[in-house]
N, C-alpha and C. Protein backbone atom coordinates (compact mmCIF):
# COMPACT_ATOMS: atom_id res chain seq x y z
N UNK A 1 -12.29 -16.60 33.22
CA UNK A 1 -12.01 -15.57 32.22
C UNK A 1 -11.76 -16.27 30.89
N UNK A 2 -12.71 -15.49 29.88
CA UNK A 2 -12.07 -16.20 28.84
C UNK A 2 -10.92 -16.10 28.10
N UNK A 3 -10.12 -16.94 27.27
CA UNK A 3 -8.96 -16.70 26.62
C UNK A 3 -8.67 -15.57 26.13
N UNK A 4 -9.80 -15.07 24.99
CA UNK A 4 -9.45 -14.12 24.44
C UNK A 4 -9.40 -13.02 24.97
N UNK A 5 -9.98 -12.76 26.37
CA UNK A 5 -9.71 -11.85 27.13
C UNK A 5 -8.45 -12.07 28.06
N UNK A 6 -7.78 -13.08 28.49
CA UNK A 6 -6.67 -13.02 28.99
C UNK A 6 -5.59 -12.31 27.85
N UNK A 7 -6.09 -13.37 27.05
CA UNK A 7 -4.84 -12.78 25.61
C UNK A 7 -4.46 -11.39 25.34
N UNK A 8 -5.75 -10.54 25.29
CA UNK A 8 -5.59 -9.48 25.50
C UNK A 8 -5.11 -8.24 26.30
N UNK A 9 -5.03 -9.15 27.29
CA UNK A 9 -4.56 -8.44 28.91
C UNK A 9 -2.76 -8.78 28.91
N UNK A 10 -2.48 -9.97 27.83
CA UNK A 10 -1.23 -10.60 28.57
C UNK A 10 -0.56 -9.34 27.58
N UNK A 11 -1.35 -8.92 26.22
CA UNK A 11 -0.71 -8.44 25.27
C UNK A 11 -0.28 -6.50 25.36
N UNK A 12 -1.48 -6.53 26.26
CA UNK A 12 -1.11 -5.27 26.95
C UNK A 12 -2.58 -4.23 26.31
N UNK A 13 -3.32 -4.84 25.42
CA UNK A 13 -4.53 -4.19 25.18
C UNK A 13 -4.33 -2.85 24.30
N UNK A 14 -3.06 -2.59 24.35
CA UNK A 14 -2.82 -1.10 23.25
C UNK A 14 -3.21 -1.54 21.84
N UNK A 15 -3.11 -2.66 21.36
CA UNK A 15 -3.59 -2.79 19.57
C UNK A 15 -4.60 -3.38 19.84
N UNK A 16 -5.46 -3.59 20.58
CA UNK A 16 -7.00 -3.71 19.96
C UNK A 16 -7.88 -2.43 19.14
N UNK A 17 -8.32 -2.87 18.52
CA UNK A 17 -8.89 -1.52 17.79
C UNK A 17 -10.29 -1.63 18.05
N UNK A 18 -10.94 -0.40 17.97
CA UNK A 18 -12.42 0.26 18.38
C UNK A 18 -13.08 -0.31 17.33
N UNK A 19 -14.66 -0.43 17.66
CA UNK A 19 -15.10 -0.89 16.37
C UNK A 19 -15.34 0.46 15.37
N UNK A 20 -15.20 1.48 15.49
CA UNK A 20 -15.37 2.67 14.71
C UNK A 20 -14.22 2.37 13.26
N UNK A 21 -13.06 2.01 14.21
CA UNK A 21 -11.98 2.09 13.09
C UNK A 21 -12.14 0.29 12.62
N UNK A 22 -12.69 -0.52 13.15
CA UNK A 22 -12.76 -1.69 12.53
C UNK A 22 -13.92 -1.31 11.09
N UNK A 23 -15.00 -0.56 11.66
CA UNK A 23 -16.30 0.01 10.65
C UNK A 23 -15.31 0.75 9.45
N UNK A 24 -14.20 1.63 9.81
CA UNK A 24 -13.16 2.06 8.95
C UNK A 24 -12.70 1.41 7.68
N UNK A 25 -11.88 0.28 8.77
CA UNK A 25 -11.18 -0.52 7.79
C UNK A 25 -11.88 -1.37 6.50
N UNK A 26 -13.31 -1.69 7.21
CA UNK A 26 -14.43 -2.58 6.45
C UNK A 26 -14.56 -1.47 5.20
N UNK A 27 -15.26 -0.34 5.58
CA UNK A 27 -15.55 0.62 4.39
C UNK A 27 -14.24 0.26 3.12
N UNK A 28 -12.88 0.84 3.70
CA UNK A 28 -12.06 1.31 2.36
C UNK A 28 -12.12 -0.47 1.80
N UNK A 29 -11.84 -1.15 2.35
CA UNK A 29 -12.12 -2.67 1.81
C UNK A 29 -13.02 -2.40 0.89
N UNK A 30 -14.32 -2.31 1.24
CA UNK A 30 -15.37 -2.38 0.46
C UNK A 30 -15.29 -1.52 -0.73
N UNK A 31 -14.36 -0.16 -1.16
CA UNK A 31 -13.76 0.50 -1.80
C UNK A 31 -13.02 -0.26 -2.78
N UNK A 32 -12.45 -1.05 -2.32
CA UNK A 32 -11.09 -1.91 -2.78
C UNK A 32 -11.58 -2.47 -3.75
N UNK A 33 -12.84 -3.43 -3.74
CA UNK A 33 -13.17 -4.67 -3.90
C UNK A 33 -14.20 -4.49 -5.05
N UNK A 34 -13.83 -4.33 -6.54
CA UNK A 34 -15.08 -3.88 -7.69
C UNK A 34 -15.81 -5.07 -7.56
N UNK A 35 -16.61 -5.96 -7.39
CA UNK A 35 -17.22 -6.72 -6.90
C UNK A 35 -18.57 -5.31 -5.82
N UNK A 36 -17.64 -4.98 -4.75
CA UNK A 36 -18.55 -4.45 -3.66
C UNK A 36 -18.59 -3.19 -3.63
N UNK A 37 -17.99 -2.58 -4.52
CA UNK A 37 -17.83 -0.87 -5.01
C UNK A 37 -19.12 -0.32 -5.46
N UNK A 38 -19.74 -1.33 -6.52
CA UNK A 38 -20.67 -0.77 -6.81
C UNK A 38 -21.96 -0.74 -5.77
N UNK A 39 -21.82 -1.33 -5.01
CA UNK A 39 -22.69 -1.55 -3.79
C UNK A 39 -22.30 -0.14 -2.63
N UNK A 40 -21.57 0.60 -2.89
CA UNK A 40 -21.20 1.86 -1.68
C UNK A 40 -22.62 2.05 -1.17
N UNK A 41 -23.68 2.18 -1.71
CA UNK A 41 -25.02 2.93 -0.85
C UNK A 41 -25.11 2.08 0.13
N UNK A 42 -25.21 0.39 -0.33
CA UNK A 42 -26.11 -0.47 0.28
C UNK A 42 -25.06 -0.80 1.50
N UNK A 43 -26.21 -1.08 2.34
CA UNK A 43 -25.22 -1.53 3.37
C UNK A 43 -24.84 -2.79 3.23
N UNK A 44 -23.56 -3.65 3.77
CA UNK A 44 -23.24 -4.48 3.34
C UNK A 44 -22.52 -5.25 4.76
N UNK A 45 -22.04 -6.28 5.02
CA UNK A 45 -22.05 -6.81 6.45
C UNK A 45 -20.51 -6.77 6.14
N UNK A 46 -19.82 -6.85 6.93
CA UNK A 46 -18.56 -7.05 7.38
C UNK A 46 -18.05 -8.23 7.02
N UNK A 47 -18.69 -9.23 7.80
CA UNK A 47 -18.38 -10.63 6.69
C UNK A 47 -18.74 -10.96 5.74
N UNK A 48 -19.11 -10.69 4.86
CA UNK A 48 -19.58 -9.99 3.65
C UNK A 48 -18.75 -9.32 2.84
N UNK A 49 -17.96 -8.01 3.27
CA UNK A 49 -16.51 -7.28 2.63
C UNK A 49 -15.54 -8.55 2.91
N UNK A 50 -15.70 -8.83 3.79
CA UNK A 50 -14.43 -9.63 4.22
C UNK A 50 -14.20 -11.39 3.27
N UNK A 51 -15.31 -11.44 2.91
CA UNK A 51 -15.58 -13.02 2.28
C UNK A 51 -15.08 -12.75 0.64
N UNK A 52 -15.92 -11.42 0.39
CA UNK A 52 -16.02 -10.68 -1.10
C UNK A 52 -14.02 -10.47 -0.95
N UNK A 53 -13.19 -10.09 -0.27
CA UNK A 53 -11.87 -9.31 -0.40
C UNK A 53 -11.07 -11.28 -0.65
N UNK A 54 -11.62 -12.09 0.34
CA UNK A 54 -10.55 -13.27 0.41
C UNK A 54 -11.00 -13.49 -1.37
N UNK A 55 -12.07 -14.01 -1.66
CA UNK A 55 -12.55 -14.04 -3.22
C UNK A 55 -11.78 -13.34 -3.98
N UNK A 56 -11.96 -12.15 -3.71
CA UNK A 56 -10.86 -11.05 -4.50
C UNK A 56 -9.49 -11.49 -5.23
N UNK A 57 -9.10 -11.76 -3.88
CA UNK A 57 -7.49 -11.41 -3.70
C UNK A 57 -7.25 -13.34 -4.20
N UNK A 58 -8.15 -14.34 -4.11
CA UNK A 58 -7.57 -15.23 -4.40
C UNK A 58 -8.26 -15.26 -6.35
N UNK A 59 -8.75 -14.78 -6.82
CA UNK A 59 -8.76 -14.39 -8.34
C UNK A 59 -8.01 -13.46 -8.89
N UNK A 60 -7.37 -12.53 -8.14
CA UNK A 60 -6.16 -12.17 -8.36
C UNK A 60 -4.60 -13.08 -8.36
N UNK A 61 -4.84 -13.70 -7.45
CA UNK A 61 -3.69 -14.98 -7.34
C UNK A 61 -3.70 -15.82 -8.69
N UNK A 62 -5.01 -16.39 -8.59
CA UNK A 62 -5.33 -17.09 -9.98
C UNK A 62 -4.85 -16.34 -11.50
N UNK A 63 -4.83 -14.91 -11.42
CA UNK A 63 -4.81 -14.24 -12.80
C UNK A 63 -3.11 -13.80 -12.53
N UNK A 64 -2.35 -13.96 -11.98
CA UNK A 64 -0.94 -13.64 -11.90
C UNK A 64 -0.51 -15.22 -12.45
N UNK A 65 -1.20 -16.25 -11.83
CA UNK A 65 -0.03 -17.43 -12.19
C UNK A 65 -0.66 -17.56 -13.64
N UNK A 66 -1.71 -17.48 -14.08
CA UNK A 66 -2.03 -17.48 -15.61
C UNK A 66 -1.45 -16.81 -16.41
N UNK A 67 -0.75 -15.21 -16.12
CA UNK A 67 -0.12 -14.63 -16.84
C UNK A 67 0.88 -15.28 -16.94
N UNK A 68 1.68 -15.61 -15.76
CA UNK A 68 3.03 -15.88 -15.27
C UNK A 68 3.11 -16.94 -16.04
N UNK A 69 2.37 -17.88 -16.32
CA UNK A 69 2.21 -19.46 -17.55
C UNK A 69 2.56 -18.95 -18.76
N UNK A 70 1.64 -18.01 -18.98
CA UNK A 70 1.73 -17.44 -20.10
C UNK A 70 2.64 -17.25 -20.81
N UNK A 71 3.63 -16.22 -19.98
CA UNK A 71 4.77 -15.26 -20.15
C UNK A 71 5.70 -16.68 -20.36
N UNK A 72 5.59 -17.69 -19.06
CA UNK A 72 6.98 -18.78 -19.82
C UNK A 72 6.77 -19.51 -21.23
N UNK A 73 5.37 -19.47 -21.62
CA UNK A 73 5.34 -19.82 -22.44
C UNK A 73 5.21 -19.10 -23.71
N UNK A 74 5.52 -18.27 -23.57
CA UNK A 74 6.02 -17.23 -24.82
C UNK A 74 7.36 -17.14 -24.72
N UNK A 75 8.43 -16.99 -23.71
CA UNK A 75 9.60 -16.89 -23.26
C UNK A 75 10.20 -18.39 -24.41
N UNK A 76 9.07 -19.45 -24.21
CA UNK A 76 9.92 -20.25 -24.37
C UNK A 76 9.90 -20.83 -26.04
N UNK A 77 8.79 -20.22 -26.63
CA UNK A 77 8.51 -20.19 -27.89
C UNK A 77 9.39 -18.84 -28.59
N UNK A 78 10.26 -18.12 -27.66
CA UNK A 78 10.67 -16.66 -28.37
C UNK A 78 12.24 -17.29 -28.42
N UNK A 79 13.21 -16.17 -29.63
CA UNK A 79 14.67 -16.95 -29.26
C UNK A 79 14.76 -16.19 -28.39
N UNK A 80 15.90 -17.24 -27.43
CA UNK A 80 16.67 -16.49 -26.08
C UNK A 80 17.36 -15.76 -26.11
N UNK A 81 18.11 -15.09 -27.33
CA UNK A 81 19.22 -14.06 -27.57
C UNK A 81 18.21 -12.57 -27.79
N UNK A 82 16.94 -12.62 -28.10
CA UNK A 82 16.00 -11.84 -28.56
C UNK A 82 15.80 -10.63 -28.15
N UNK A 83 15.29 -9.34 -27.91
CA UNK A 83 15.09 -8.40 -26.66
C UNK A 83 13.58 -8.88 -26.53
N UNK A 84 13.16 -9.46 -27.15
CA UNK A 84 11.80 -9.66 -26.68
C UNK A 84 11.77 -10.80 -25.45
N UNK A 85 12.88 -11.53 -25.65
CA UNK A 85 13.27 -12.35 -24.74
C UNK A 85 13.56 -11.69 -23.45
N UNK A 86 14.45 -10.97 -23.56
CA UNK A 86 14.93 -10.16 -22.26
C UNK A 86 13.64 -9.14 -21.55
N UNK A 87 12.77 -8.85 -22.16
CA UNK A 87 11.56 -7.76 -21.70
C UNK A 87 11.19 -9.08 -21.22
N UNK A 88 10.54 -10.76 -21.64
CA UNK A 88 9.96 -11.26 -20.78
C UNK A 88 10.34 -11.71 -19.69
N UNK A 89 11.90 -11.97 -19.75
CA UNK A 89 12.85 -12.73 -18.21
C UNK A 89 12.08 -11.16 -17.51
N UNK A 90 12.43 -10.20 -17.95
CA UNK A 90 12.15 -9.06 -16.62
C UNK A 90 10.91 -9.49 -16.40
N UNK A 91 10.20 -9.28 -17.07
CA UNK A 91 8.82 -9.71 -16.08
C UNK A 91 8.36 -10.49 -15.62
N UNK A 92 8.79 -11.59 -15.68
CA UNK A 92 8.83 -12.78 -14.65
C UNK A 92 9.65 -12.65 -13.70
N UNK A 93 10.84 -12.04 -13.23
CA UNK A 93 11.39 -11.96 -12.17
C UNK A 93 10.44 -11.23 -11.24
């Protein structure tokens, strides 16, 4: 037997999901992802949404710590007694 079928048996088999709702989850992904949005007609592979979402979400990562640079470095060019000072501590927390 293979592993992943023991694994499944040891786990009790209630959260495996159908591929209907896996076809589910792929769609709203593909929703998610303006990259693959404009693509809704075409069909598009699963690993494919799934490659396009890790891409995604790690150029999103990339564009938070650029702001987040940003912001200290305005924080740190602004005076600290400032309210402009205090609007940027909030948004870096």
């Amino acid at each position: 037997m293979s592993s992943r079928r023991s694994r499944s048996r040891q786990s009790g088999g209630s959260s495996r999901i159908t591929e209907d709702q896996m076809a589910d989850l792929v769609s709203k992904l593909q929703q998610l992802v303006p990259e693959l949005r404009s693509r809704r007609s075409d069909k598009v592979s699963a690993s494919k949404v799934l490659q396009e979402t890790c891409n995604y979400i790690r150029n999103l990562h990339r564009e938070v710590d650029d702001l987040s640079d940003r912001l200290s470095e305005l924080l740190a060019s602004t005076d600290t007694d400032s309210a402009q000072a205090a609007i940027i501590r909030s948004l870096l927390m």
